[in-house]
PDB file of N, CA and C in Angstrom:
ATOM      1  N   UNK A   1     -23.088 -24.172   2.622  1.00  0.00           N
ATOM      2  CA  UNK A   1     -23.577 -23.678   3.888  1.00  0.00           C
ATOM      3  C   UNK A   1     -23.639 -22.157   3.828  1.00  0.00           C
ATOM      4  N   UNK A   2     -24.120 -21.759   4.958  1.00  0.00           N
ATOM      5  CA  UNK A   2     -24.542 -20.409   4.920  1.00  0.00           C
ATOM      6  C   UNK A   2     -24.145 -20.065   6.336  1.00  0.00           C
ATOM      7  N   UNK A   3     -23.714 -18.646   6.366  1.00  0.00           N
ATOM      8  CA  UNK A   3     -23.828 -18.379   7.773  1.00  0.00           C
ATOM      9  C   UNK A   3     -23.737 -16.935   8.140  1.00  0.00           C
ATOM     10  N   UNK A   4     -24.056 -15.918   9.350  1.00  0.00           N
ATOM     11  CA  UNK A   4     -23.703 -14.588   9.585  1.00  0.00           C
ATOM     12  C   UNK A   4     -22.660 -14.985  10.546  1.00  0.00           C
ATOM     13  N   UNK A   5     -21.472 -13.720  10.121  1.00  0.00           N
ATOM     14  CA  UNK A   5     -20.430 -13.640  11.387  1.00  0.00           C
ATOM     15  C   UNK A   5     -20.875 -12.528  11.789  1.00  0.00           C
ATOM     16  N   UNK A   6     -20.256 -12.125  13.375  1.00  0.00           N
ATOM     17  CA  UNK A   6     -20.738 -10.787  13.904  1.00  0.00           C
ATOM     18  C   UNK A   6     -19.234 -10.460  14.862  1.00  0.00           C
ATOM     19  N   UNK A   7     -18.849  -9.024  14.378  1.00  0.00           N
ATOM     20  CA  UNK A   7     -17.424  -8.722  15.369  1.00  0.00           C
ATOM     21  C   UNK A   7     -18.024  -9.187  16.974  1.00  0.00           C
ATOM     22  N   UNK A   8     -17.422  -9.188  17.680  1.00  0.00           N
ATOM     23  CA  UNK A   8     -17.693  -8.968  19.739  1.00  0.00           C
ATOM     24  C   UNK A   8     -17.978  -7.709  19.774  1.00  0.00           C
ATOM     25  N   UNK A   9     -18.606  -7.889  20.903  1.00  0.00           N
ATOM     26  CA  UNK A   9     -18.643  -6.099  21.220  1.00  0.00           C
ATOM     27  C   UNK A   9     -17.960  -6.005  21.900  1.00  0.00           C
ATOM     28  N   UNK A  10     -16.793  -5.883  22.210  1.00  0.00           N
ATOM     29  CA  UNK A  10     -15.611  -5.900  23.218  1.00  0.00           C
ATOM     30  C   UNK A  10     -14.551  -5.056  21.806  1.00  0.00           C
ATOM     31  N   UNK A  11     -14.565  -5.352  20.252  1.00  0.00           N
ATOM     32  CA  UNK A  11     -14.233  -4.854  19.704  1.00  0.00           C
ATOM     33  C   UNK A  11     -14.533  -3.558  19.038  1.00  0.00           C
ATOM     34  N   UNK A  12     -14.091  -2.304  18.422  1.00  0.00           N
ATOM     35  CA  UNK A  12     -14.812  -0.993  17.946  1.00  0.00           C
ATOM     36  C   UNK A  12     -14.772  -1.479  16.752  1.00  0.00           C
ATOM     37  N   UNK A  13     -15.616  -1.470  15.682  1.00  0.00           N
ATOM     38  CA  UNK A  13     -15.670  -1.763  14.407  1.00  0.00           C
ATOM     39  C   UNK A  13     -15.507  -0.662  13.355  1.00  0.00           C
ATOM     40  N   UNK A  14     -15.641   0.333  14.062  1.00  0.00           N
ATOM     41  CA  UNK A  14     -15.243   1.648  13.443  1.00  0.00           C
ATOM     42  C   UNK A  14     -13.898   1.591  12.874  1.00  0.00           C
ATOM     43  N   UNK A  15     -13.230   0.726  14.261  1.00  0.00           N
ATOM     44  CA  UNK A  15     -11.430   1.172  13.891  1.00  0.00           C
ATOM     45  C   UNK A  15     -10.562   0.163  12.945  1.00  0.00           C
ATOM     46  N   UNK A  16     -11.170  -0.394  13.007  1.00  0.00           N
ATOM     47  CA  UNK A  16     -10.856  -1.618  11.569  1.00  0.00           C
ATOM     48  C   UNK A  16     -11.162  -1.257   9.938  1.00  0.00           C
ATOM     49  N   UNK A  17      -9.994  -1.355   9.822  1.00  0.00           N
ATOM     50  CA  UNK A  17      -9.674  -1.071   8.097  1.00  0.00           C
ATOM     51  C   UNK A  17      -9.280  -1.981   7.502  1.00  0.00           C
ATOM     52  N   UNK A  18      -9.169  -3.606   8.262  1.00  0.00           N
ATOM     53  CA  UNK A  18      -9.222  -4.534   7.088  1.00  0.00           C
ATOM     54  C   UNK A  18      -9.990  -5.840   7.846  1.00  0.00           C
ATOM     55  N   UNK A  19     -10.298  -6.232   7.137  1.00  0.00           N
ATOM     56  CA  UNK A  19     -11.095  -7.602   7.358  1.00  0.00           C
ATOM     57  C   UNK A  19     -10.442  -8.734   6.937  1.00  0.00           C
ATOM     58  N   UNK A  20     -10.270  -9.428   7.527  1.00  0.00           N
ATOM     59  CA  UNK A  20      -9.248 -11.190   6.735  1.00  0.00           C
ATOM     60  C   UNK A  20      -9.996 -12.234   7.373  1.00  0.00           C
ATOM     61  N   UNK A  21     -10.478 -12.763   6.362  1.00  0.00           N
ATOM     62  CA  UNK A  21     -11.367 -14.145   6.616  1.00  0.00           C
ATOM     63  C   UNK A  21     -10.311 -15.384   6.345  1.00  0.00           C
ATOM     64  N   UNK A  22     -10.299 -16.371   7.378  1.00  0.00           N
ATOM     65  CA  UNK A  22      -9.731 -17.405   6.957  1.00  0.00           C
ATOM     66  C   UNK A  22     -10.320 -18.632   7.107  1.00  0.00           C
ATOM     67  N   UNK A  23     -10.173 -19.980   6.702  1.00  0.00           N
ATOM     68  CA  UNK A  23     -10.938 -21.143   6.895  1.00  0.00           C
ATOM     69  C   UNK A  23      -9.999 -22.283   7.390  1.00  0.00           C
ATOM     70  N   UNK A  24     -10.552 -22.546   8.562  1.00  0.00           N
ATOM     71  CA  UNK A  24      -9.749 -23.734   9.294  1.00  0.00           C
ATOM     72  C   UNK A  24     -10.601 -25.634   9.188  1.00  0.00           C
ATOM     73  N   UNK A  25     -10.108 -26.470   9.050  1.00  0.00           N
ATOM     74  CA  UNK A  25     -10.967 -27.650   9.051  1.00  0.00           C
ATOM     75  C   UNK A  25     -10.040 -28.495   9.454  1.00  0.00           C
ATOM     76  N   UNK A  26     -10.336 -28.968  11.101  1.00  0.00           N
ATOM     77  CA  UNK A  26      -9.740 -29.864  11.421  1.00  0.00           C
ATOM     78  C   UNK A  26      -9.732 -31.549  10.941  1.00  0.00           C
ATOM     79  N   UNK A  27      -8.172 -31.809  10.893  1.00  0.00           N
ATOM     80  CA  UNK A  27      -7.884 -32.906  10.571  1.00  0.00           C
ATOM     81  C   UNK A  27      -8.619 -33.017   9.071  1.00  0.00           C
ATOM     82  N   UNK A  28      -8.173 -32.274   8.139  1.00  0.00           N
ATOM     83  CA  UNK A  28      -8.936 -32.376   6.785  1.00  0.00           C
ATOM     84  C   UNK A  28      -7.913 -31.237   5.914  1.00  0.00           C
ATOM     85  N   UNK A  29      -6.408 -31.881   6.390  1.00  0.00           N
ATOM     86  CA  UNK A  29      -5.615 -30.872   5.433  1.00  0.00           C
ATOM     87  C   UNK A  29      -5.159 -30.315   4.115  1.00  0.00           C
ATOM     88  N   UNK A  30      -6.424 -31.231   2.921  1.00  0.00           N
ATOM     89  CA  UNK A  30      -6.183 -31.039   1.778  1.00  0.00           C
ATOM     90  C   UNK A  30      -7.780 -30.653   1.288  1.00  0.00           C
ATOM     91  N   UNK A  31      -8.249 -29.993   2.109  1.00  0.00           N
ATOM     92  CA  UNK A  31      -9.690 -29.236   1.987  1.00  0.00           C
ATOM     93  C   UNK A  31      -9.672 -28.449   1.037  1.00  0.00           C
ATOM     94  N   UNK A  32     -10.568 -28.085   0.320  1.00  0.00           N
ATOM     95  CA  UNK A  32     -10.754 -26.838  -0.833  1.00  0.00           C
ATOM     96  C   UNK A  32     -11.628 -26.306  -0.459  1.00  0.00           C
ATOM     97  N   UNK A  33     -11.746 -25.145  -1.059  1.00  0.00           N
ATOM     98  CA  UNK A  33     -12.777 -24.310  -0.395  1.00  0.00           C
ATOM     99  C   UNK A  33     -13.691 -23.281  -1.613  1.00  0.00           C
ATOM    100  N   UNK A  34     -14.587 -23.302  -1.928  1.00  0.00           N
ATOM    101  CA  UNK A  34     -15.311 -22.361  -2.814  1.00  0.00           C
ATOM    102  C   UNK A  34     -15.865 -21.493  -2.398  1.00  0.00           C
ATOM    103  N   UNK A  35     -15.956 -20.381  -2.651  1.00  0.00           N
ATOM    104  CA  UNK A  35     -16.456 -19.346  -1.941  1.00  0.00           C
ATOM    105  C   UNK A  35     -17.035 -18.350  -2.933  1.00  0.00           C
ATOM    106  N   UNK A  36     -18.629 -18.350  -2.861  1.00  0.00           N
ATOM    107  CA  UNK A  36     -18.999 -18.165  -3.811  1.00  0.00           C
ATOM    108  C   UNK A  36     -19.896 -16.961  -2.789  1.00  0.00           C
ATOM    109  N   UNK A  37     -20.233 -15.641  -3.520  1.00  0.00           N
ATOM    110  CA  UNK A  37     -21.302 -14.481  -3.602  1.00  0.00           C
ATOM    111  C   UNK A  37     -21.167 -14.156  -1.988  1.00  0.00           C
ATOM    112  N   UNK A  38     -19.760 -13.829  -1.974  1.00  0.00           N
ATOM    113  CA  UNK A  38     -19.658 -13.347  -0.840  1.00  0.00           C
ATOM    114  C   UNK A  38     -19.483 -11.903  -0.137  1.00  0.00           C
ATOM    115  N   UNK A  39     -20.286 -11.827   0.513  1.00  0.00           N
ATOM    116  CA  UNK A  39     -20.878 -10.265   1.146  1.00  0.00           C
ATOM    117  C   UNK A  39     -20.530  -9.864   2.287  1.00  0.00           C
ATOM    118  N   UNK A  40     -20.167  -8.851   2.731  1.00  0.00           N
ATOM    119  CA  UNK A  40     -19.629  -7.841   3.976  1.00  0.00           C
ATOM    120  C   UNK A  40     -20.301  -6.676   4.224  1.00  0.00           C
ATOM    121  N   UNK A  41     -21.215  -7.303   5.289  1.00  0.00           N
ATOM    122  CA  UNK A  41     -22.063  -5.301   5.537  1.00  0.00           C
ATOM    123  C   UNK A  41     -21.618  -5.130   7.122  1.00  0.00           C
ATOM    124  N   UNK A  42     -21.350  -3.905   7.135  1.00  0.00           N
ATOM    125  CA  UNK A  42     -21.334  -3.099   8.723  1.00  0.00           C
ATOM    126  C   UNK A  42     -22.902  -3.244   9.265  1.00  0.00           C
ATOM    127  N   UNK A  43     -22.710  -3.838  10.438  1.00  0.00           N
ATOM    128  CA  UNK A  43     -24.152  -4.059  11.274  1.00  0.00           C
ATOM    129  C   UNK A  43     -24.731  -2.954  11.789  1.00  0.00           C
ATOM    130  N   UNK A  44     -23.804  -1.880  11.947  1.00  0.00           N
ATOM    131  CA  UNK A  44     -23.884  -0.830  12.737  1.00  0.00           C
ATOM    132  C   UNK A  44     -23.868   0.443  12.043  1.00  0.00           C
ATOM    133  N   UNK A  45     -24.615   1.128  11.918  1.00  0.00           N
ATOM    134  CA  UNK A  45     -24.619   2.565  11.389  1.00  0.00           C
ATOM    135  C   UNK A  45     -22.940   3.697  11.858  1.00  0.00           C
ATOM    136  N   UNK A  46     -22.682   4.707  11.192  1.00  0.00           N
ATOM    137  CA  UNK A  46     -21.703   5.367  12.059  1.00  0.00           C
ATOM    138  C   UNK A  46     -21.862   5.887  13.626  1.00  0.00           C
ATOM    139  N   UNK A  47     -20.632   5.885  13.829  1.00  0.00           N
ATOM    140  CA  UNK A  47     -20.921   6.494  15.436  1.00  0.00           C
ATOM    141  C   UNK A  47     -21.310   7.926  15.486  1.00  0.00           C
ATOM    142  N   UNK A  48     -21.876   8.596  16.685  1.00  0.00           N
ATOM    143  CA  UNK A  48     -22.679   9.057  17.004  1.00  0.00           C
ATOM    144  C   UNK A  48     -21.759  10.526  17.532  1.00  0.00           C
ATOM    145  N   UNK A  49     -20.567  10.431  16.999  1.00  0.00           N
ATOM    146  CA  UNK A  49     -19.488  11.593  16.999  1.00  0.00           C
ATOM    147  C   UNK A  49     -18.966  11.690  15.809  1.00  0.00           C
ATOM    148  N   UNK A  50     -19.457  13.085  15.676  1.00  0.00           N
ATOM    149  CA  UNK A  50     -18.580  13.882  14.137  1.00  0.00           C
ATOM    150  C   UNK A  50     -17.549  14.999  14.468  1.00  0.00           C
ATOM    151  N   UNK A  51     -16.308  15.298  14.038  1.00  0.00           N
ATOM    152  CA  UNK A  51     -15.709  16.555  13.937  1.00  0.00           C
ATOM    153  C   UNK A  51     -16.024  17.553  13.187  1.00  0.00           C
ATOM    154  N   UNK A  52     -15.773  18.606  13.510  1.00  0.00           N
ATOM    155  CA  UNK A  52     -16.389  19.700  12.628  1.00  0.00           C
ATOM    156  C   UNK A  52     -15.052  21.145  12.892  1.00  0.00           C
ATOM    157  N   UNK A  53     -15.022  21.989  12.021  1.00  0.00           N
ATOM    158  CA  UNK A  53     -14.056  23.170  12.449  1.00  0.00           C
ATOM    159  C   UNK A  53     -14.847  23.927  14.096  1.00  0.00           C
ATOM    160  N   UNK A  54     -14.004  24.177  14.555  1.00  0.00           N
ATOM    161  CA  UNK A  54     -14.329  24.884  16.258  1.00  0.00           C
ATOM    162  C   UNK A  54     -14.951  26.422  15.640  1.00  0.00           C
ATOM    163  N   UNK A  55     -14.627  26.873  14.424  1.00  0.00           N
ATOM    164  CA  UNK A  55     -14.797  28.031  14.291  1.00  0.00           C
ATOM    165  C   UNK A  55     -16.166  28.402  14.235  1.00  0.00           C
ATOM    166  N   UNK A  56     -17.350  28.717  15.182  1.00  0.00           N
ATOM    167  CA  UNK A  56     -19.034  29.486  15.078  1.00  0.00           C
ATOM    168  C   UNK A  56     -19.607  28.009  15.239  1.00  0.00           C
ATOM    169  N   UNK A  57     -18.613  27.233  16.502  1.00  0.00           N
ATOM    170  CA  UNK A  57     -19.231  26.216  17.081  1.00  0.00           C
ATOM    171  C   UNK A  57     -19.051  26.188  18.574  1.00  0.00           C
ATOM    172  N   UNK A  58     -17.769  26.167  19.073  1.00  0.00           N
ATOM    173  CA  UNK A  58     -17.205  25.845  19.658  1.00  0.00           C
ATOM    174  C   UNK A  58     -17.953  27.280  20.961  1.00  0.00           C
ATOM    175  N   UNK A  59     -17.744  28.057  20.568  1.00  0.00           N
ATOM    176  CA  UNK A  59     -18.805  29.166  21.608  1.00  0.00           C
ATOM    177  C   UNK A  59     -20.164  29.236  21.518  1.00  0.00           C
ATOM    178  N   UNK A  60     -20.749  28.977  20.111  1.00  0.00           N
ATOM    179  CA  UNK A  60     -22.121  29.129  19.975  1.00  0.00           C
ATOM    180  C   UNK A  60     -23.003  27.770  20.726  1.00  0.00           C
ATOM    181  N   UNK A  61     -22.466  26.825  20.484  1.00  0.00           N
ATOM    182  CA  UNK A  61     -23.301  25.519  20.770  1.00  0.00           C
ATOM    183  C   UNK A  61     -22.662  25.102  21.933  1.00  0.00           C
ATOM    184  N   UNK A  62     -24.527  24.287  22.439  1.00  0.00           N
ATOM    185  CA  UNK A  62     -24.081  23.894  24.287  1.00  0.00           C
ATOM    186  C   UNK A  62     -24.703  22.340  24.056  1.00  0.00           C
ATOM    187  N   UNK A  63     -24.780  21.898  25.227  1.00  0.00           N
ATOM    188  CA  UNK A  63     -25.652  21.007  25.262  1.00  0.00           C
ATOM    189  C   UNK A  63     -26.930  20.720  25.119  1.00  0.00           C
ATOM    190  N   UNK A  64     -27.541  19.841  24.578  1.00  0.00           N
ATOM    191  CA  UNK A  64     -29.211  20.097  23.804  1.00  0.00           C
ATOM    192  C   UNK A  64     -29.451  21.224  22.526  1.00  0.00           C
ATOM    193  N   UNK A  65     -28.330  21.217  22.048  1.00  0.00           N
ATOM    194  CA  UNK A  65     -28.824  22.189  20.887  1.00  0.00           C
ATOM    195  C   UNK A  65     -28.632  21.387  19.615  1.00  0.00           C
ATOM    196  N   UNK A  66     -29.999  21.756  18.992  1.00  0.00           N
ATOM    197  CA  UNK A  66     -30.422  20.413  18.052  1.00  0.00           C
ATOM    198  C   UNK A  66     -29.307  20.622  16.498  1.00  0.00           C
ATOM    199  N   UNK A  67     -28.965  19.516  15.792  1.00  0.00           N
ATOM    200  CA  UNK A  67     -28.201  19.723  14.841  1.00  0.00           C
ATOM    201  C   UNK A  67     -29.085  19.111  13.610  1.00  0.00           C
ATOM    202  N   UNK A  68     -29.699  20.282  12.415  1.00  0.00           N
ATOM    203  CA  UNK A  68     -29.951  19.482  11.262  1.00  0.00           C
ATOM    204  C   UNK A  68     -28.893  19.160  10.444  1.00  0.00           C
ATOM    205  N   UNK A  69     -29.157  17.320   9.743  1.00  0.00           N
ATOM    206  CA  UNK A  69     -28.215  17.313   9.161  1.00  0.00           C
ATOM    207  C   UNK A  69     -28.973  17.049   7.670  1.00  0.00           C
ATOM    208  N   UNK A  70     -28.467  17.939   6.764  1.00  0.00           N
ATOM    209  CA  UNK A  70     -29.310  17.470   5.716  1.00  0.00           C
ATOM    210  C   UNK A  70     -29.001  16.242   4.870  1.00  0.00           C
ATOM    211  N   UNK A  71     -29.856  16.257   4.081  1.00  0.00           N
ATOM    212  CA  UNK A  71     -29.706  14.247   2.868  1.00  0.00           C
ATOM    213  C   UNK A  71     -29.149  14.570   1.968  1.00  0.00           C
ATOM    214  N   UNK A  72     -28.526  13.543   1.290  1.00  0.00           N
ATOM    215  CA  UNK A  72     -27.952  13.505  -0.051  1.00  0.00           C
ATOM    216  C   UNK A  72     -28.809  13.442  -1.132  1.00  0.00           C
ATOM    217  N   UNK A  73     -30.246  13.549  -1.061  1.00  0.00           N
ATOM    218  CA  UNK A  73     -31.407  13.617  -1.927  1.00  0.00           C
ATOM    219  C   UNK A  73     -31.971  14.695  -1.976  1.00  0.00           C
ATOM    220  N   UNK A  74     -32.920  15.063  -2.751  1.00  0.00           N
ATOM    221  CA  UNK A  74     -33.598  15.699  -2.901  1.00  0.00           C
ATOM    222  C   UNK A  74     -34.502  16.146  -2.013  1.00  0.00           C
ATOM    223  N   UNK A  75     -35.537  14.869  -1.119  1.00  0.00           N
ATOM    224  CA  UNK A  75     -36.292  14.955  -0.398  1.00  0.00           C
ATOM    225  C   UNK A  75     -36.160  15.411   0.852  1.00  0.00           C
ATOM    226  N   UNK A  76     -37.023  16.394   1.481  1.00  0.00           N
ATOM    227  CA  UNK A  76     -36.723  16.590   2.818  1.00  0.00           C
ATOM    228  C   UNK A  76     -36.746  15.418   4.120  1.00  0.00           C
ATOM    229  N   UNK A  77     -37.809  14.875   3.274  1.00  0.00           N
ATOM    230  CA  UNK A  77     -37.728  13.485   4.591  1.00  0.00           C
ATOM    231  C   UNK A  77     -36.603  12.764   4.524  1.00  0.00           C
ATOM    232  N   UNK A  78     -35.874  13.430   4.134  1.00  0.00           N
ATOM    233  CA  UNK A  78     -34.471  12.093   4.370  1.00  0.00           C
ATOM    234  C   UNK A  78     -33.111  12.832   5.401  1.00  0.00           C
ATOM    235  N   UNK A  79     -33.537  14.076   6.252  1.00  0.00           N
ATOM    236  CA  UNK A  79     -33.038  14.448   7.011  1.00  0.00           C
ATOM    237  C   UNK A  79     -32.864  14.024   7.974  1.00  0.00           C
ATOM    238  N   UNK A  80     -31.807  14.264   8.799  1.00  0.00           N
ATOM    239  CA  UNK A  80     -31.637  14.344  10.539  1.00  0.00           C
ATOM    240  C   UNK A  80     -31.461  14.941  11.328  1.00  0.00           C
ATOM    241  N   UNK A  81     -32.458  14.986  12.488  1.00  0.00           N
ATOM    242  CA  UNK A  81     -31.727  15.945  13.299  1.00  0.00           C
ATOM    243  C   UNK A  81     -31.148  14.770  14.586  1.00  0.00           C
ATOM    244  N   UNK A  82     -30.852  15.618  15.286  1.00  0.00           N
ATOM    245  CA  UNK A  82     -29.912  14.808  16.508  1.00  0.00           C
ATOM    246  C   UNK A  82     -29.304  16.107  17.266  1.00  0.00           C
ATOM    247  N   UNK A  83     -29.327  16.003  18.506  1.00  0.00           N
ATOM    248  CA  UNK A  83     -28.979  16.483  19.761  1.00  0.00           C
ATOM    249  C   UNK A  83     -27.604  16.731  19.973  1.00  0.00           C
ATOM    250  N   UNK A  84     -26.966  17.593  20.899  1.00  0.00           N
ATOM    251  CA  UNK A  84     -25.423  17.334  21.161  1.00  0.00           C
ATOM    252  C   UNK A  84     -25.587  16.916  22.487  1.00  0.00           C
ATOM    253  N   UNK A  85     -25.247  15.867  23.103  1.00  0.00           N
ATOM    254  CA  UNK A  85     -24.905  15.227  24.296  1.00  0.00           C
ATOM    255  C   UNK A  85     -24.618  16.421  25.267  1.00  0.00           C
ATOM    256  N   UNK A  86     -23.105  17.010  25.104  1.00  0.00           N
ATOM    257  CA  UNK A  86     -22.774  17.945  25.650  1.00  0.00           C
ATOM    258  C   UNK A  86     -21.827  18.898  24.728  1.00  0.00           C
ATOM    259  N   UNK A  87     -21.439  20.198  25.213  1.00  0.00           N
ATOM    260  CA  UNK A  87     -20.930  20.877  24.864  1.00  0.00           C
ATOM    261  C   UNK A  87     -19.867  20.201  23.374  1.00  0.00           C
ATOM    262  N   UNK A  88     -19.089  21.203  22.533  1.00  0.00           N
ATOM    263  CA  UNK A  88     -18.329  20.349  21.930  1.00  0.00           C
ATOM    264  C   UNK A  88     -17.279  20.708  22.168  1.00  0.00           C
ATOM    265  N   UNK A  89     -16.111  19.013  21.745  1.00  0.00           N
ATOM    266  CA  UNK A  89     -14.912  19.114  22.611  1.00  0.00           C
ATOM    267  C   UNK A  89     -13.893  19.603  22.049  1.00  0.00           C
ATOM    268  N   UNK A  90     -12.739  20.244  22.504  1.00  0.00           N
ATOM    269  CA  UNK A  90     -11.826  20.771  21.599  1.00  0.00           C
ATOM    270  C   UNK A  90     -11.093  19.596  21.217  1.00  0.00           C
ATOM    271  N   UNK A  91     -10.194  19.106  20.038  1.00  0.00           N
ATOM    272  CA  UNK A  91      -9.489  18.192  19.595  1.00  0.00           C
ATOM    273  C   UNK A  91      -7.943  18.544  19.195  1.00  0.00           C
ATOM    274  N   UNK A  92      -8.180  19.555  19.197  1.00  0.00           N
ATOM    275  CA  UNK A  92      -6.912  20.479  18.079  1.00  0.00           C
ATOM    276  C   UNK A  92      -6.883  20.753  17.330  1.00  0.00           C
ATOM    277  N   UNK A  93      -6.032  21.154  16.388  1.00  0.00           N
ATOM    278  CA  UNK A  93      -6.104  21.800  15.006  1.00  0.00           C
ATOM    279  C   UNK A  93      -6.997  22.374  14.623  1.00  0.00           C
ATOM    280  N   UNK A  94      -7.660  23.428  15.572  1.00  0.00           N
ATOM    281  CA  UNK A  94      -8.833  23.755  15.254  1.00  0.00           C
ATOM    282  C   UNK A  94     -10.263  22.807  15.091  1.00  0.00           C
ATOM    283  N   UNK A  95     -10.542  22.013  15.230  1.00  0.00           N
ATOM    284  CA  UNK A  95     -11.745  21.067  15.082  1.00  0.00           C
ATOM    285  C   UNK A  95     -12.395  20.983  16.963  1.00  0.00           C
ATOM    286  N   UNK A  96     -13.507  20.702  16.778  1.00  0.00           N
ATOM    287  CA  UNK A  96     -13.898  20.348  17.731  1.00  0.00           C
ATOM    288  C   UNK A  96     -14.654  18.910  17.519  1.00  0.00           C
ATOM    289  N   UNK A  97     -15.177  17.922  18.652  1.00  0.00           N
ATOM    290  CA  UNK A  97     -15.934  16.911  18.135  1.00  0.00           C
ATOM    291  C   UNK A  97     -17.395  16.971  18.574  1.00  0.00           C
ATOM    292  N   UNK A  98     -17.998  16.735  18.231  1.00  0.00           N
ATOM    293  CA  UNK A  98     -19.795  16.991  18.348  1.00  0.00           C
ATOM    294  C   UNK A  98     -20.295  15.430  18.765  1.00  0.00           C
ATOM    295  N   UNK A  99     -20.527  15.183  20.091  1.00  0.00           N
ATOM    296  CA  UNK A  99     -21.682  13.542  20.338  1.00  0.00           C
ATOM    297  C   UNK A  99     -22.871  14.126  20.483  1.00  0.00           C
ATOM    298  N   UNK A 100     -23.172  13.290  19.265  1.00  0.00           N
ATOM    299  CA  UNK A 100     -24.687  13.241  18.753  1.00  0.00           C
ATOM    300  C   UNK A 100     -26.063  12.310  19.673  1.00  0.00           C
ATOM    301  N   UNK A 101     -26.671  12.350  19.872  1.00  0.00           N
ATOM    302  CA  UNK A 101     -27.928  11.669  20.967  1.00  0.00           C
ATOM    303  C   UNK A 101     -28.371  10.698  20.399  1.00  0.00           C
ATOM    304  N   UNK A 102     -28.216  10.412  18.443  1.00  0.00           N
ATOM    305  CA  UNK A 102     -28.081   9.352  18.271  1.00  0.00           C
ATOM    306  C   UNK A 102     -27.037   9.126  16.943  1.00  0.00           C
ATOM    307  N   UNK A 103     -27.026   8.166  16.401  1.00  0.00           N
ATOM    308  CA  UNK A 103     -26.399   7.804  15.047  1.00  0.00           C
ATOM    309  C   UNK A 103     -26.567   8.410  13.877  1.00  0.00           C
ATOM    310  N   UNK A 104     -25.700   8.818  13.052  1.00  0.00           N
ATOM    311  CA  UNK A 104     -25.983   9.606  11.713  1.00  0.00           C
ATOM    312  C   UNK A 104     -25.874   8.299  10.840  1.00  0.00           C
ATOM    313  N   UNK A 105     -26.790   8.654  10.124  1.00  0.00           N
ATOM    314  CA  UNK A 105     -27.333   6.945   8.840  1.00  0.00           C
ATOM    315  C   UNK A 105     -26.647   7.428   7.781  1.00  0.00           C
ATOM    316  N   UNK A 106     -25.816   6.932   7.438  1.00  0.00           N
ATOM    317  CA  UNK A 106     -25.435   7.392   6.249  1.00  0.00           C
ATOM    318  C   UNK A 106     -26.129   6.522   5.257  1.00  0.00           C
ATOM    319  N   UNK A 107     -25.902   7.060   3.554  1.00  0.00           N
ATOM    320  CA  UNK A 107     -26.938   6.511   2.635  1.00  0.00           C
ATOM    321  C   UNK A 107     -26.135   4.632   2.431  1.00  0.00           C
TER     322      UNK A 107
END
């Protein structure tokens, strides 16, 4: 058989660092199980908040001020830009956090 699982959205998938699959079969307690070419992808691109140092951010940038982010390639078309929601927030340790208007794709 074949099948897709999908987290709830009631859960953040961001904040999960382990995954544990288990297999239940009622009334069939000497079941085996093969598990063959099995795959795990994130459905969801990263979230749409990055940290960054506060230092020639944190005064310079407001809301609507566009952020390029460049690619891990060569090509220019493989850039992003994206918006800041609002101002950015202080966090501590010096960092501030930046919400982005949309998702950064990573490769």
């Amino acid at each position: 058989c074949s099948s897709k699982f999908a987290i709830v959205d009631e859960i953040d998938p961001y904040t999960i660092d382990k995954v544990r699959f288990w297999f239940e079969t009622v009334n069939a307690p000497t079941t085996d199980y093969l598990v063959d070419d099995f795959y795990v992808e994130l459905a969801k691109p990263a979230k749409s908040g990055i940290l960054v140092p506060a230092e020639g951010v944190e005064d310079c940038w407001d809301e609507g001020a566009e952020i390029l982010i460049t690619s891990h390639t060569a090509s220019p078309d493989d850039k992003q830009v994206r918006r800041l929601v609002h101002p950015p927030v202080p966090v501590g340790n010096g960092m501030v956090r930046l919400e982005l208007d949309e998702y950064i794709v990573f490769p």
